[in-house]
C-alpha atoms as a PDB file:
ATOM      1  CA  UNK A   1      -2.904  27.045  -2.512  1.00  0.00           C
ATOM      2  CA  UNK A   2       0.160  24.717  -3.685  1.00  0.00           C
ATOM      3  CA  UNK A   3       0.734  23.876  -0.073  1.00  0.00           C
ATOM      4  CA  UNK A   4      -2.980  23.623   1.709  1.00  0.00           C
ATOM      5  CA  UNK A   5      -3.321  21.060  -1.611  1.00  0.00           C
ATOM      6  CA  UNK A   6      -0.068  19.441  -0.346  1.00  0.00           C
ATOM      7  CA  UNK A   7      -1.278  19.228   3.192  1.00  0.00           C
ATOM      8  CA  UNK A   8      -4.553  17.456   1.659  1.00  0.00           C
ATOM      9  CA  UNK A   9      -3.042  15.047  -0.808  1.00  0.00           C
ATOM     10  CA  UNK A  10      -0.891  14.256   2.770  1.00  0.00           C
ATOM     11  CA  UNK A  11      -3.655  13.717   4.542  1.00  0.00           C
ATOM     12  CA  UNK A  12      -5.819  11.542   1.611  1.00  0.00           C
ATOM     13  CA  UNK A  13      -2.589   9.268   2.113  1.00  0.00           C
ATOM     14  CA  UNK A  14      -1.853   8.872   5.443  1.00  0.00           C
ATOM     15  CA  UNK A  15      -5.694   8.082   5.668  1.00  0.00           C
ATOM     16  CA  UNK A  16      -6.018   5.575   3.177  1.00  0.00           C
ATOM     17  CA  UNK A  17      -2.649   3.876   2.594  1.00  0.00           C
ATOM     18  CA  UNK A  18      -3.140   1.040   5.585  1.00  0.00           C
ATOM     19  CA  UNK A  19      -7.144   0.382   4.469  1.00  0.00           C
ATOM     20  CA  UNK A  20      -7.890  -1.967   1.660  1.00  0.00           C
ATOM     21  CA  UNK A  21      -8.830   1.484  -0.725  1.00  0.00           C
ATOM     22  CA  UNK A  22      -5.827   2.064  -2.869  1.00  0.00           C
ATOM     23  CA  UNK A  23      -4.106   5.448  -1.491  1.00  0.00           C
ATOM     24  CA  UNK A  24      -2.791   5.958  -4.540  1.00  0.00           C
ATOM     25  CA  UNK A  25      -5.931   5.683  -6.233  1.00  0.00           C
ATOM     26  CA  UNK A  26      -7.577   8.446  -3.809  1.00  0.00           C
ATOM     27  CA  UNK A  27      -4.193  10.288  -4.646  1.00  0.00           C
ATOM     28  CA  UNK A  28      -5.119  10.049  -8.496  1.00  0.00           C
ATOM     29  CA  UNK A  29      -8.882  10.938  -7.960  1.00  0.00           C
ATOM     30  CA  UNK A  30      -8.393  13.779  -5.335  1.00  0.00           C
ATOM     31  CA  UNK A  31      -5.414  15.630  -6.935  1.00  0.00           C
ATOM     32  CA  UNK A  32      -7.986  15.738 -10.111  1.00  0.00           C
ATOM     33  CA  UNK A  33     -10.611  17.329  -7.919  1.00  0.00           C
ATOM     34  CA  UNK A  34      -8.473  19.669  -6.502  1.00  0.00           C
ATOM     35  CA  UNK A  35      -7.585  20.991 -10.324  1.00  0.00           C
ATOM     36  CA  UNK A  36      -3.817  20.755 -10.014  1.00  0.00           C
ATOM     37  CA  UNK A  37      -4.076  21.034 -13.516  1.00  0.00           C
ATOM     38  CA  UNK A  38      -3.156  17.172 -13.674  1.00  0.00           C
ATOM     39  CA  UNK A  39      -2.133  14.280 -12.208  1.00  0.00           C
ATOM     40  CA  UNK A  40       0.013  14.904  -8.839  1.00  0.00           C
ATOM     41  CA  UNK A  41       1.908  11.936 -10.319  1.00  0.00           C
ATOM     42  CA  UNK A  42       3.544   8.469  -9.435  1.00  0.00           C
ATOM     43  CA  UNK A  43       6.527   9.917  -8.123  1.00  0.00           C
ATOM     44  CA  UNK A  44       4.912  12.262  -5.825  1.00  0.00           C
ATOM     45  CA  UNK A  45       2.766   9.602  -4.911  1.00  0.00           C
ATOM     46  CA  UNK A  46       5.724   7.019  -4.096  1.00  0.00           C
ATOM     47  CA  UNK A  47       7.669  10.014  -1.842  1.00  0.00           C
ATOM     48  CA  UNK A  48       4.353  10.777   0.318  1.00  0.00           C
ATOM     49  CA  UNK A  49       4.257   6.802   1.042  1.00  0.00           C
ATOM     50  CA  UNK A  50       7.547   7.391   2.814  1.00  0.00           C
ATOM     51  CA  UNK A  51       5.973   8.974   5.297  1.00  0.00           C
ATOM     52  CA  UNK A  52       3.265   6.111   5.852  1.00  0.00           C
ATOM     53  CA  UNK A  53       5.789   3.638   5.823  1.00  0.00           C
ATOM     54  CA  UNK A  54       7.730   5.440   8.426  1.00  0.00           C
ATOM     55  CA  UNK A  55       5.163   5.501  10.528  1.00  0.00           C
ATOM     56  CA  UNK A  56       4.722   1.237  10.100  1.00  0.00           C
ATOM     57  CA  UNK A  57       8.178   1.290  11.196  1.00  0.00           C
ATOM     58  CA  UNK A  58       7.384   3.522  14.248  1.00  0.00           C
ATOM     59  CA  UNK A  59       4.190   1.119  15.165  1.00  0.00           C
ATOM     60  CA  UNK A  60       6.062  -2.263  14.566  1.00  0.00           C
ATOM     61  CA  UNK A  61       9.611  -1.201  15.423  1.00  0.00           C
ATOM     62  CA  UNK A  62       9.756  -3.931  18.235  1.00  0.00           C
ATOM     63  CA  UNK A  63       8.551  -6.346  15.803  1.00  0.00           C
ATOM     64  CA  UNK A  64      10.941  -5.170  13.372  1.00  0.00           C
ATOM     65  CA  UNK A  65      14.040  -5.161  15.199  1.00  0.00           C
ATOM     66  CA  UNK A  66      13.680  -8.213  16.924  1.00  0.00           C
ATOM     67  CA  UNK A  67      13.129  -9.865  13.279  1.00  0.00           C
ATOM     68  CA  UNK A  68      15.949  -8.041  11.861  1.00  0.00           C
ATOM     69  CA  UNK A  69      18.365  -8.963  14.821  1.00  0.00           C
ATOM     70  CA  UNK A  70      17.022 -12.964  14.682  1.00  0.00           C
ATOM     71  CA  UNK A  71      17.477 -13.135  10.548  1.00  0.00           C
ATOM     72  CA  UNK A  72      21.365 -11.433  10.828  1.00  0.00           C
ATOM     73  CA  UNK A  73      21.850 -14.200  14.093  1.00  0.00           C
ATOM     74  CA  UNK A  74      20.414 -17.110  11.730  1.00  0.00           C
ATOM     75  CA  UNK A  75      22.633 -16.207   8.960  1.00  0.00           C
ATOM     76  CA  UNK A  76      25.584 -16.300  10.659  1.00  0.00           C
ATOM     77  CA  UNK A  77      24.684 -19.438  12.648  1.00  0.00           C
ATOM     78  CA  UNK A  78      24.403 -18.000  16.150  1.00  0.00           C
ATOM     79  CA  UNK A  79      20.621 -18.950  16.260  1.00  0.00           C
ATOM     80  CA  UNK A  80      18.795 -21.762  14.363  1.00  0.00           C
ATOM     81  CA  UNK A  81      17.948 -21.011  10.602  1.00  0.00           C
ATOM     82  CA  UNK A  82      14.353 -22.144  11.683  1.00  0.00           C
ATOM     83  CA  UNK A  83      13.867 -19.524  14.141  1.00  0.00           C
ATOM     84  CA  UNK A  84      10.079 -17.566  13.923  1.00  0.00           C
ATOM     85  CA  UNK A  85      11.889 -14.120  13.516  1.00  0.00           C
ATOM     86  CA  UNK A  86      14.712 -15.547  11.401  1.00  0.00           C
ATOM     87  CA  UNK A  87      12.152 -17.010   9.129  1.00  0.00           C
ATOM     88  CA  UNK A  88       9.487 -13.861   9.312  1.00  0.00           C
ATOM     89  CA  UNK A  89      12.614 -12.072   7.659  1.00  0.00           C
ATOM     90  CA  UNK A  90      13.287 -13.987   5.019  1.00  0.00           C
ATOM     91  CA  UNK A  91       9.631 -14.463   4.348  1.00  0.00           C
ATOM     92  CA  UNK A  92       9.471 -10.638   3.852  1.00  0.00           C
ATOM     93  CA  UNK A  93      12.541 -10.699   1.901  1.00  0.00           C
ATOM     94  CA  UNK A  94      10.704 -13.296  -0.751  1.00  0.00           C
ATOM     95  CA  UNK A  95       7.679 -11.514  -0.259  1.00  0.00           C
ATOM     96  CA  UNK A  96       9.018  -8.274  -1.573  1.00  0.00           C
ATOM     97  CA  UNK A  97      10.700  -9.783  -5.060  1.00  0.00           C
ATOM     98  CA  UNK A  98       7.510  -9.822  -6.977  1.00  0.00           C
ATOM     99  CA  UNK A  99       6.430  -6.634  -6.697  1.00  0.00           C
ATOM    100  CA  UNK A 100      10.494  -5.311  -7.202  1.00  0.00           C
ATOM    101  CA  UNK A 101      10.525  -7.159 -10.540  1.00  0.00           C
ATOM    102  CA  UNK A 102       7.200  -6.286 -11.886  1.00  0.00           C
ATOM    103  CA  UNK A 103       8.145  -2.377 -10.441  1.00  0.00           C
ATOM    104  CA  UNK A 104      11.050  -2.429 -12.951  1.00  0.00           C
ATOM    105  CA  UNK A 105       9.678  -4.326 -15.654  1.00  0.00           C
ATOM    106  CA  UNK A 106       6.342  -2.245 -16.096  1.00  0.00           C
ATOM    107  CA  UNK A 107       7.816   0.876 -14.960  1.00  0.00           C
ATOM    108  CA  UNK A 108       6.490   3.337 -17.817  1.00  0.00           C
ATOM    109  CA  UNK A 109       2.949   1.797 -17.371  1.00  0.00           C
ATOM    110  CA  UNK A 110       3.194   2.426 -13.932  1.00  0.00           C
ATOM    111  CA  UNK A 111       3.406   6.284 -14.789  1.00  0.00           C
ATOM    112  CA  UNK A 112       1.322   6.823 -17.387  1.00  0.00           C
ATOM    113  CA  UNK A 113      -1.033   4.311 -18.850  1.00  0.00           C
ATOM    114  CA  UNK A 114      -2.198   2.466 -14.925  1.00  0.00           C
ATOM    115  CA  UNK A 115      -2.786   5.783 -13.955  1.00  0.00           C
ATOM    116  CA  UNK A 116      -5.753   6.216 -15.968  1.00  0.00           C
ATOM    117  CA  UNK A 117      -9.139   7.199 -13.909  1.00  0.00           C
ATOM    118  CA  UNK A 118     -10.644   3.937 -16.171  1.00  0.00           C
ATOM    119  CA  UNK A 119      -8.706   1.482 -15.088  1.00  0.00           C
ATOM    120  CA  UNK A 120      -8.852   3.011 -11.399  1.00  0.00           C
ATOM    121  CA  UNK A 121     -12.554   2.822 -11.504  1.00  0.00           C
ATOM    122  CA  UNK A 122     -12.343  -0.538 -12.335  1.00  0.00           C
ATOM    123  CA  UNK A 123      -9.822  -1.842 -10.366  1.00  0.00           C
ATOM    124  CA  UNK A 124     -11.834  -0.587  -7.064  1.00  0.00           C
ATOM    125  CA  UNK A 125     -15.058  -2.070  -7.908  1.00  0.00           C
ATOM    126  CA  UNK A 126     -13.341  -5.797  -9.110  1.00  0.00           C
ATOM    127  CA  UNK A 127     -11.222  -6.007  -6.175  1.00  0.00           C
ATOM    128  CA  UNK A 128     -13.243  -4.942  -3.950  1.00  0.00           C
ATOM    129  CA  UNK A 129     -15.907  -7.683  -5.116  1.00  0.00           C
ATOM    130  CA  UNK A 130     -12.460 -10.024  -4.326  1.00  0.00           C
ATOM    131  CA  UNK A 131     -11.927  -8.579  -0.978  1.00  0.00           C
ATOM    132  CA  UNK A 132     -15.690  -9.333   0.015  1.00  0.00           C
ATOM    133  CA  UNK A 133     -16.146 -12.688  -1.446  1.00  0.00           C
ATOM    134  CA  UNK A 134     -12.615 -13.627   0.278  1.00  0.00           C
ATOM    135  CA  UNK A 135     -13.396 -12.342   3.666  1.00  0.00           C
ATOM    136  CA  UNK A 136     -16.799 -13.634   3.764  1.00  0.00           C
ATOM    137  CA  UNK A 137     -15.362 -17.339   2.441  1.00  0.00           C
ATOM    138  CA  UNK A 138     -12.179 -17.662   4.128  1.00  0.00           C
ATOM    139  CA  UNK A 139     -11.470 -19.259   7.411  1.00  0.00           C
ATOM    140  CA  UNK A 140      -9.761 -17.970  10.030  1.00  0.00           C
ATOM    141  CA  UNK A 141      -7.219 -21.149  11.333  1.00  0.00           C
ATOM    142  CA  UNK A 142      -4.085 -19.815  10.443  1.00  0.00           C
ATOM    143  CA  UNK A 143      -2.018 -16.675  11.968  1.00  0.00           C
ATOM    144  CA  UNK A 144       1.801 -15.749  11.467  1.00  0.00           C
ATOM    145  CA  UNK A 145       3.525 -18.894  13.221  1.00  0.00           C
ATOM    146  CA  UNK A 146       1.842 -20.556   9.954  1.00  0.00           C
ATOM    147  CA  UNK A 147       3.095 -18.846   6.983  1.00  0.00           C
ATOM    148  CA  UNK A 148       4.795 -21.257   4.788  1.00  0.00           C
ATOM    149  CA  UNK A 149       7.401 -19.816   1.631  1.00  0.00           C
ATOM    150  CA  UNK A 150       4.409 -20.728  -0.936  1.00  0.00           C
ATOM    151  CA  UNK A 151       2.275 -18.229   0.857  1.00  0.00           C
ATOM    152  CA  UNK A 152       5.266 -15.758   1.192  1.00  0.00           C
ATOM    153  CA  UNK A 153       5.456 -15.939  -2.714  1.00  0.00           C
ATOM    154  CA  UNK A 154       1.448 -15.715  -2.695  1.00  0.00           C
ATOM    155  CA  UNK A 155       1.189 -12.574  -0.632  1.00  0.00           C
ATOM    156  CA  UNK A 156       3.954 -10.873  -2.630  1.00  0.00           C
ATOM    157  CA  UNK A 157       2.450 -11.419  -6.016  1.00  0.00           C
ATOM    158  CA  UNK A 158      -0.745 -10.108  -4.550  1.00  0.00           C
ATOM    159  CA  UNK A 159       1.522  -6.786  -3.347  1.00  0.00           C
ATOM    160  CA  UNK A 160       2.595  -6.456  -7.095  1.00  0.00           C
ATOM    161  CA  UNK A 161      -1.088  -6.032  -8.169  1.00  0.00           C
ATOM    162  CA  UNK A 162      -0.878  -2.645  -6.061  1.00  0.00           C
ATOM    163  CA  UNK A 163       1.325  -1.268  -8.629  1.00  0.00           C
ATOM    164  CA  UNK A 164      -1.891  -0.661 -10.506  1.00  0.00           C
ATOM    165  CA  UNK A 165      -3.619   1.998  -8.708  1.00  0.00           C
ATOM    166  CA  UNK A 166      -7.017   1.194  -7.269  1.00  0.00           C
ATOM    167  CA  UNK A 167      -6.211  -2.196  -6.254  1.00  0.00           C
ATOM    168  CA  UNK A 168      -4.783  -1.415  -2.904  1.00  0.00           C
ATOM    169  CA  UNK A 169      -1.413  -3.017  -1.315  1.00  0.00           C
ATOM    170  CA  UNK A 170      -3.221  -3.861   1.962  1.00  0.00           C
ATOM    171  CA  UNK A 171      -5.870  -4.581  -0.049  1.00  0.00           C
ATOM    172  CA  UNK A 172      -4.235  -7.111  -2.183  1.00  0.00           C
ATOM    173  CA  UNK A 173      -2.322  -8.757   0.239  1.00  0.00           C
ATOM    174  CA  UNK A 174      -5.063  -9.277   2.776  1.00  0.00           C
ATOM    175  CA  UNK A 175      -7.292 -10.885   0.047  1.00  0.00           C
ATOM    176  CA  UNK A 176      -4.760 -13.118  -0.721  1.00  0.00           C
ATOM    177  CA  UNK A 177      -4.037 -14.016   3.372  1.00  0.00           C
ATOM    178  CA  UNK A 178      -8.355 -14.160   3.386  1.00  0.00           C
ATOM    179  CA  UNK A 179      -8.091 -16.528   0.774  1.00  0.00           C
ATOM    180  CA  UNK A 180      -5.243 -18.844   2.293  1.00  0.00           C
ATOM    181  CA  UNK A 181      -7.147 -19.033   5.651  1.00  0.00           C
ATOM    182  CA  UNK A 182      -5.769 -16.333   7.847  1.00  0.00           C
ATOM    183  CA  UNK A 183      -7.431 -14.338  10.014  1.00  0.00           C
ATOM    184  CA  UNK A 184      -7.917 -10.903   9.714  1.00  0.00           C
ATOM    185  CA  UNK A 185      -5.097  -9.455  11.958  1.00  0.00           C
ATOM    186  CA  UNK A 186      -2.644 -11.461  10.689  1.00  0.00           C
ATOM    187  CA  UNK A 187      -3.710 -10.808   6.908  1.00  0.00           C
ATOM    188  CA  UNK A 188      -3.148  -6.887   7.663  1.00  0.00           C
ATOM    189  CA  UNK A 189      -0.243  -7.424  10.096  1.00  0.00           C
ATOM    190  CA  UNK A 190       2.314  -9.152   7.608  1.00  0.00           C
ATOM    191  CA  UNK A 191       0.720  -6.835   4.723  1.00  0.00           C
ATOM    192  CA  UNK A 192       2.312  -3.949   6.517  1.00  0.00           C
ATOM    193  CA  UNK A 193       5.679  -5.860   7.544  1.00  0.00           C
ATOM    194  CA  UNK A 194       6.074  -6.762   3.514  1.00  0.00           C
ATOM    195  CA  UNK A 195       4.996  -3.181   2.954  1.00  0.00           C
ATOM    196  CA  UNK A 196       8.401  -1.864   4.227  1.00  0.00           C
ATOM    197  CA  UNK A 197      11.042  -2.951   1.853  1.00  0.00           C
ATOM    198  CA  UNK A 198       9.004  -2.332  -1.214  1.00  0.00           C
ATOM    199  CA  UNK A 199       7.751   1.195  -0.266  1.00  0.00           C
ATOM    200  CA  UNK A 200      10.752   2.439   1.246  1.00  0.00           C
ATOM    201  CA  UNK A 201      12.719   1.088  -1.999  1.00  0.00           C
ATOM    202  CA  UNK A 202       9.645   2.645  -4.703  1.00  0.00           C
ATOM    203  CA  UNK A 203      10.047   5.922  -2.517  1.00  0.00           C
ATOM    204  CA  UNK A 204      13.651   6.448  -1.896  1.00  0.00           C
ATOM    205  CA  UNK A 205      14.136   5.280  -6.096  1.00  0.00           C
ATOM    206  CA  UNK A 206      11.903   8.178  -6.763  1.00  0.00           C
ATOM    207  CA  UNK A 207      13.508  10.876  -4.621  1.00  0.00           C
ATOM    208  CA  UNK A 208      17.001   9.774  -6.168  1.00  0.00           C
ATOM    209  CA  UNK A 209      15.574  10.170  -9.907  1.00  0.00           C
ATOM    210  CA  UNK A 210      14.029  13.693  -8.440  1.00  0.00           C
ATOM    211  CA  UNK A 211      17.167  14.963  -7.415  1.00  0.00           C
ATOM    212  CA  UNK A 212      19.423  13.357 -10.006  1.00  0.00           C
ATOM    213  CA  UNK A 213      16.875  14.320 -12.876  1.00  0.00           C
ATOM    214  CA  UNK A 214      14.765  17.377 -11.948  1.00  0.00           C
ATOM    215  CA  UNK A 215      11.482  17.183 -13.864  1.00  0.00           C
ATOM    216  CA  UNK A 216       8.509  19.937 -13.763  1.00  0.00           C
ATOM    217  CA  UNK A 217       6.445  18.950 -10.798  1.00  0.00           C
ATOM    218  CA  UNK A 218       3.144  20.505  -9.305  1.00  0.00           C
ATOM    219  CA  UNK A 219       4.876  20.598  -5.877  1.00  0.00           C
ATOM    220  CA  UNK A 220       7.957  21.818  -4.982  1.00  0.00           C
ATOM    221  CA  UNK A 221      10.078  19.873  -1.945  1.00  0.00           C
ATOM    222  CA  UNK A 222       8.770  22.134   0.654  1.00  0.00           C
ATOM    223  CA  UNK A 223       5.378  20.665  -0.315  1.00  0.00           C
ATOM    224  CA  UNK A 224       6.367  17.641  -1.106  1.00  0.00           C
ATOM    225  CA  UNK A 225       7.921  16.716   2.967  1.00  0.00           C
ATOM    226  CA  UNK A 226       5.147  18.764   4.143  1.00  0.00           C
ATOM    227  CA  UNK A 227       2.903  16.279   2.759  1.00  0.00           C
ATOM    228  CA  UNK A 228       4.502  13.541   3.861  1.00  0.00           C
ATOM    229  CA  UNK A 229       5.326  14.454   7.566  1.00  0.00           C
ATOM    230  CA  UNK A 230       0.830  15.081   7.477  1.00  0.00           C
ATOM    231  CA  UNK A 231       1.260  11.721   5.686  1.00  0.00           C
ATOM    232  CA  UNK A 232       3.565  10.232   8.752  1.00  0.00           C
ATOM    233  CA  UNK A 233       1.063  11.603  11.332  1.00  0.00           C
ATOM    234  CA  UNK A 234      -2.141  10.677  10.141  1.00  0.00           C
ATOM    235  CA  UNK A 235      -0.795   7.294   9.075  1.00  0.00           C
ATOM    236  CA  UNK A 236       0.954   6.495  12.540  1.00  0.00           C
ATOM    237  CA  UNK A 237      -3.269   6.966  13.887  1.00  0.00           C
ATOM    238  CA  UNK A 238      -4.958   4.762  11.417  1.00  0.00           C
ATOM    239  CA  UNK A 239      -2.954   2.143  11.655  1.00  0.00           C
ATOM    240  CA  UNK A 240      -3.865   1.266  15.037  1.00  0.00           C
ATOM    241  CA  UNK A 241      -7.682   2.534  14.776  1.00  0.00           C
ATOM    242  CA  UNK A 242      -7.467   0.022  11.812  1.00  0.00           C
ATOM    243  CA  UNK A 243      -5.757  -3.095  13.101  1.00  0.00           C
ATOM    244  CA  UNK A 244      -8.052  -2.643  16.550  1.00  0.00           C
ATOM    245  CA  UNK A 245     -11.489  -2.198  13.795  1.00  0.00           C
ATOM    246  CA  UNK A 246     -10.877  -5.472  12.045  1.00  0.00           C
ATOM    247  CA  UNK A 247     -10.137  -7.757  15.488  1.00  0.00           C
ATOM    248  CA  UNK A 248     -13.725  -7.688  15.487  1.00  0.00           C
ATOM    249  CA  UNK A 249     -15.425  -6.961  12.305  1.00  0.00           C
ATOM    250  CA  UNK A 250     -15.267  -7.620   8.627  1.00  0.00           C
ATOM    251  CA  UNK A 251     -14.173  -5.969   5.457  1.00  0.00           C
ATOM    252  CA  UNK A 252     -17.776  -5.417   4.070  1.00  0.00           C
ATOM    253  CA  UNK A 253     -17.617  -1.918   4.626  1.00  0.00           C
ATOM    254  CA  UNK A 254     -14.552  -1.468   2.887  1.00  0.00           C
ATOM    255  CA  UNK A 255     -15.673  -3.811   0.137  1.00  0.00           C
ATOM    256  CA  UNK A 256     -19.131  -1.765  -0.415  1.00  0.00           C
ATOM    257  CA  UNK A 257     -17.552   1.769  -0.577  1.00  0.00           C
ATOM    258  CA  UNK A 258     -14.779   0.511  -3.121  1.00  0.00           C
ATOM    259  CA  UNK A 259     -17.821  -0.223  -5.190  1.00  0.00           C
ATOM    260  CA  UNK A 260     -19.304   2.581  -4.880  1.00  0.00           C
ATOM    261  CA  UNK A 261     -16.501   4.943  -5.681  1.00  0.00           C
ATOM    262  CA  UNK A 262     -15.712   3.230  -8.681  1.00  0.00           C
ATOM    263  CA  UNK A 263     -19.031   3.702 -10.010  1.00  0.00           C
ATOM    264  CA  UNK A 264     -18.949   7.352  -8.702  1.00  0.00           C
ATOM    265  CA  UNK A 265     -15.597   7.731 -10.792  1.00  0.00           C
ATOM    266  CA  UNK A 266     -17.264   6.632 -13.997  1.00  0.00           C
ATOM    267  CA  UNK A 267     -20.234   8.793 -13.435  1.00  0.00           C
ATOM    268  CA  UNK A 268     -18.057  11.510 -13.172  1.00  0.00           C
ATOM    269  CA  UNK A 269     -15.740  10.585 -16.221  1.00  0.00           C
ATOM    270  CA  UNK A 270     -18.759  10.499 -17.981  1.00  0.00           C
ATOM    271  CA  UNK A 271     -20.165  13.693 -17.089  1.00  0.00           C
ATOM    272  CA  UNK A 272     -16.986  15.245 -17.892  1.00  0.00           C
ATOM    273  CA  UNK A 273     -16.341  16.356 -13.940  1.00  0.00           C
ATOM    274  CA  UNK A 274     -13.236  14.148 -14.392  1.00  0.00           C
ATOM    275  CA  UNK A 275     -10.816  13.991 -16.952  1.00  0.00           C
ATOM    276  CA  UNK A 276      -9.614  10.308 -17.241  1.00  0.00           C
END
């Protein structure tokens, strides 16, 4: 049963790691359900996202090697320094130092105390009331070509809030690009670009300190990449059912089932069905 739970907890992320949900909320919430006899875990959590974040790199890996290739030419001087690519790297280079320094900083909360099915709860429903009221206010004038290093620094403290669970990376950042005026596409497109470093640096941390420092898990490795190859799979689909939903429609639905699982969370914690 270790490994059909595995295959689950790989497919709750690769599901719900690109929508403005909080994977690692639904990680939390389900791995409770499933009575794994606890939490599945921050570090489990952070080594399935590997295998969502691979699968950003699969969908954008045009986009991502032509920005990597302009940023090492602008450095050395063989193309302008204000090249679009040049700059989109650096731009996801200051995105990503929030999140890095908060990461290290509040590391031990990040394991333990952020974890709790409370502050979940909450996080989903007061968000998600952020998400809504940003989409529904925000213009839509700007795309990429307009992202300036104040809304660089912007998006990535948004990102940072995702350490928390139930407050959603995608989410976050796309509330913040909402708020600053861009359009929908572009809001999720650069959240997954700034996605990369941060994930891929949370996950990789975490599989060093698993190997280096063996602790009792609930999954062994077998699991554990079984999970995230699901994870890969089912990510490398939603992204582009995702990016193609929001081209034409809002986040209201996203917004009004946040709420409601939050509320459903509490009900539950206070039923006893869930142990916070």
């Amino acid at each position: 049963m270790d490994f059909v739970n595995a295959l689950i907890l790989g497919l709750v992320q690769g599901l719900t790691e690109f929508l403005p949900v909080s994977s690692s909320a639904h990680i939390r919430i389900v791995g409770e359900l499933l009575g794994l006899g606890g939490d599945p875990g921050a570090r489990f959590t952070a080594i399935i996202q590997l295998g969502t974040e691979a699968a950003v790199v699969v969908f954008f890996w045009r986009d991502i090697v032509r920005i990597v290739k302009a940023w090492f030419l602008a450095l050395f001087g063989r193309i302008p320094r204000n090249d679009p690519d040049a700059r989109m790297g650096w731009l996801i280079i200051i995105g990503s130092i929030p999140i890095v320094v908060l990461g290290l900083l509040f590391q031990t909360a990040i394991e333990t105390t952020f974890r709790s099915l409370w502050i979940i709860a909450a996080t989903l429903i007061i968000f998600g009331i952020i998400l809504g009221l940003a989409d529904a206010l925000g213009s839509s004038k700007r795309q990429l070509k307009d992202l300036t290093w104040g809304h660089g620094i912007i998006y990535g403290i948004a990102q940072a809030f995702a350490l928390i669970p139930g407050v959603s990376r995608s989410g976050g950042t796309i509330t913040a690009g909402r708020i600053l005026g861009y359009d929908r596409a572009t809001a999720a497109r650069y959240s997954f670009l700034l996605a990369i470093p941060a994930v891929f640096g949370s996950g990789l941390y975490e599989l060093y300190k698993s190997i280096k420092s063996p602790a009792p898990e609930i999954f062994n490795p077998i699991e554990i990449v079984a999970a995230t190859i699901v994870a890969f799979v089912v990510g490398l689909v939603v992204i582009g059912l995702f990016l193609r939903y929001i081209s034409h429609r809002s986040f209201l639905p996203f917004v009004l089932y946040r709420i409601a699982l939050g509320i459903v969370i509490i009900v539950l914690i206070l039923t006893g069905v869930l142990n916070a």
